[in-house]
C-alpha atoms as a PDB file:
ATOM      1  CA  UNK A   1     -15.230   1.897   7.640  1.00  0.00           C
ATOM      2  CA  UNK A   2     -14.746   2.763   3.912  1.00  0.00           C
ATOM      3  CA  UNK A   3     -10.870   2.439   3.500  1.00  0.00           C
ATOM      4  CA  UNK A   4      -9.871   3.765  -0.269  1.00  0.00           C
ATOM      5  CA  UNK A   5      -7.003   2.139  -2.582  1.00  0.00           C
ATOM      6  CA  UNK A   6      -4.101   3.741  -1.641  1.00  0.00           C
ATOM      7  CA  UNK A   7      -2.221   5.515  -4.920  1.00  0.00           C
ATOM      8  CA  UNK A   8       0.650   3.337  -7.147  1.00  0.00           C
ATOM      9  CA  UNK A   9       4.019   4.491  -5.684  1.00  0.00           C
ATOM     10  CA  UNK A  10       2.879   6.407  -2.845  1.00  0.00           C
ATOM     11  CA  UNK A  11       4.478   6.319   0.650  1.00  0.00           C
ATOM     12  CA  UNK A  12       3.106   6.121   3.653  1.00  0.00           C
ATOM     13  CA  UNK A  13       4.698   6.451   7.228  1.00  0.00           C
ATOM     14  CA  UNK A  14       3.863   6.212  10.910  1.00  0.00           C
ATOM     15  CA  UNK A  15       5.110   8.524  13.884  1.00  0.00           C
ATOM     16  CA  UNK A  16       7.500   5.327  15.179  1.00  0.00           C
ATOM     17  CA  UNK A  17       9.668   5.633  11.847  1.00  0.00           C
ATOM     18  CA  UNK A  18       7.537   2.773   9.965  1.00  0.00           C
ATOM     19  CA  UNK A  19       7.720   3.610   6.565  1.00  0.00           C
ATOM     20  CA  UNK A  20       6.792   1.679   3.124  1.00  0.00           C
ATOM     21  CA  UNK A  21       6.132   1.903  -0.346  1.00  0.00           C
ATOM     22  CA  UNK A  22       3.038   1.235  -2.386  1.00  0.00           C
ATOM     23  CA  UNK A  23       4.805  -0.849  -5.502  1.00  0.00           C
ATOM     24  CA  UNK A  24       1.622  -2.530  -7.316  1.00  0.00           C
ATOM     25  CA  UNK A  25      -2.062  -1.845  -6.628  1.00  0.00           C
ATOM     26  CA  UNK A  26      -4.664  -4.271  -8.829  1.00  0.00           C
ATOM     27  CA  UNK A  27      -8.364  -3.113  -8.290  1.00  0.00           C
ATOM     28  CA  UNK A  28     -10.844  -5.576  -9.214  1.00  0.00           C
ATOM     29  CA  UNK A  29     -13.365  -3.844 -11.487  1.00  0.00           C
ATOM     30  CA  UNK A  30     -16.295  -6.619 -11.211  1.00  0.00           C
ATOM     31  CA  UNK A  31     -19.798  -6.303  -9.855  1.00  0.00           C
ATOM     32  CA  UNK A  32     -18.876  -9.429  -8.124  1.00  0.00           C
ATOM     33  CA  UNK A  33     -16.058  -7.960  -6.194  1.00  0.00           C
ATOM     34  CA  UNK A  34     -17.744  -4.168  -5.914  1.00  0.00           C
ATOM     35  CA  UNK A  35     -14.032  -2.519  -6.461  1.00  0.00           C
ATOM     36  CA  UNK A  36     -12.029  -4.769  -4.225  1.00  0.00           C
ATOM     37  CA  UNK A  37      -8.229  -4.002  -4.617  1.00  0.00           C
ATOM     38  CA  UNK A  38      -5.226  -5.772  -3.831  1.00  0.00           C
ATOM     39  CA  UNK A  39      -1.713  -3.919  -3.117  1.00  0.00           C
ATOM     40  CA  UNK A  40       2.071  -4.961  -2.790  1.00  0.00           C
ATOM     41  CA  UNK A  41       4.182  -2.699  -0.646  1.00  0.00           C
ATOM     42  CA  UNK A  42       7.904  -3.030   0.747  1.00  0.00           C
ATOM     43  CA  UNK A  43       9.863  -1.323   3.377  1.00  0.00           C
ATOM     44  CA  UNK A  44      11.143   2.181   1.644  1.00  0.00           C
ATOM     45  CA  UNK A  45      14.563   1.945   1.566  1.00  0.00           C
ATOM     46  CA  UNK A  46      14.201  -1.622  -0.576  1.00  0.00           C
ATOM     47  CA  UNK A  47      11.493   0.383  -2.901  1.00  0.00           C
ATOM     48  CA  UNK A  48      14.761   0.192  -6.001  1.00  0.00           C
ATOM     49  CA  UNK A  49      15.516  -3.548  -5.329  1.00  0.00           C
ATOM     50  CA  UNK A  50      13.876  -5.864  -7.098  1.00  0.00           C
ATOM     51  CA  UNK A  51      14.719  -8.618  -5.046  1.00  0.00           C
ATOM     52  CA  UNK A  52      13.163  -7.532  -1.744  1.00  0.00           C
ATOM     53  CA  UNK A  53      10.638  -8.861  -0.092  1.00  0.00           C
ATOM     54  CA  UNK A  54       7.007  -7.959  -0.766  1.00  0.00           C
ATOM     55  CA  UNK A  55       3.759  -8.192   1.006  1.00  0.00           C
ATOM     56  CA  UNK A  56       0.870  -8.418  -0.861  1.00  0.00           C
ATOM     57  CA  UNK A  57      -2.632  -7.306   0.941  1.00  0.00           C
ATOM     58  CA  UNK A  58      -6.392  -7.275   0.791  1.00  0.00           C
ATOM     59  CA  UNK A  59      -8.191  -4.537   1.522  1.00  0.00           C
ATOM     60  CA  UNK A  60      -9.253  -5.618   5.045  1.00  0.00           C
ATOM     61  CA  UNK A  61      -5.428  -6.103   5.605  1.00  0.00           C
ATOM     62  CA  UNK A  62      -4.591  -2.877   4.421  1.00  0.00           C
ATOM     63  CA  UNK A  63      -7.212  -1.264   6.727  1.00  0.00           C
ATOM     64  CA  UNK A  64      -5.804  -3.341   9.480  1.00  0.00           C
ATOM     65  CA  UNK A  65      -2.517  -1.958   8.692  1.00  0.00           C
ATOM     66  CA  UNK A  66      -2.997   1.657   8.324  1.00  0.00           C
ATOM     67  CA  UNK A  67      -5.405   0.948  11.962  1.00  0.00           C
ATOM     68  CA  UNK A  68      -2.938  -0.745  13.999  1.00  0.00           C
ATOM     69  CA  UNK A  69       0.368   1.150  12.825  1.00  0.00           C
ATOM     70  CA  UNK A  70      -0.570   4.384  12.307  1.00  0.00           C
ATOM     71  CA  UNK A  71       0.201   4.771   8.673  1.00  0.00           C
ATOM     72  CA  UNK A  72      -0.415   7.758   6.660  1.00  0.00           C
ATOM     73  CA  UNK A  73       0.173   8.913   2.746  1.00  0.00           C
ATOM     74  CA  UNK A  74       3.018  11.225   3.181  1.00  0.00           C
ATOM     75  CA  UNK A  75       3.694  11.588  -0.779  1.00  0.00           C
ATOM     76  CA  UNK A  76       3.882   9.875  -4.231  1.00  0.00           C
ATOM     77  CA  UNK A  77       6.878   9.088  -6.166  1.00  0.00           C
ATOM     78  CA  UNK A  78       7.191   9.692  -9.713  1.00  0.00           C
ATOM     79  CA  UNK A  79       8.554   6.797 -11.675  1.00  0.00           C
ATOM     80  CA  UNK A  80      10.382   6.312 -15.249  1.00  0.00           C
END
């Protein structure tokens, strides 16, 4: 299964009320990694604070995340 980078500052949600926020996405742009991407998402409601806590995932974690919870793209967020 092909699993694409998920957009910079998009949100995503599940139907149990999960919802997070897509705060960093690096894509590495090497024929040795053939477009592998990292990204760093935190629970929505800490998206403004700087200080939460942040998970930082592969792409096989991120397609083991949007498998096992459900998650979908629900929008994008414009930032300043």
């Amino acid at each position: 299964m092909t699993i694409e980078c998920p957009p910079l500052y998009s949100v995503w949600e599940n139907d149990k009320g999960g919802k997070i926020f897509v705060e960093q996405v690096i894509v590495l742009d090497d024929d040795e990694f053939d477009g592998e991407f990292f990204v760093t998402v935190v629970p929505y409601k800490d998206r403004d604070d700087m200080e939460a806590l942040a998970d930082e995932l592969d792409q096989e974690q991120w397609a083991d995340l949007i498998k096992t919870d459900g998650i979908r793209m629900t929008g994008i967020e414009p930032q300043d």
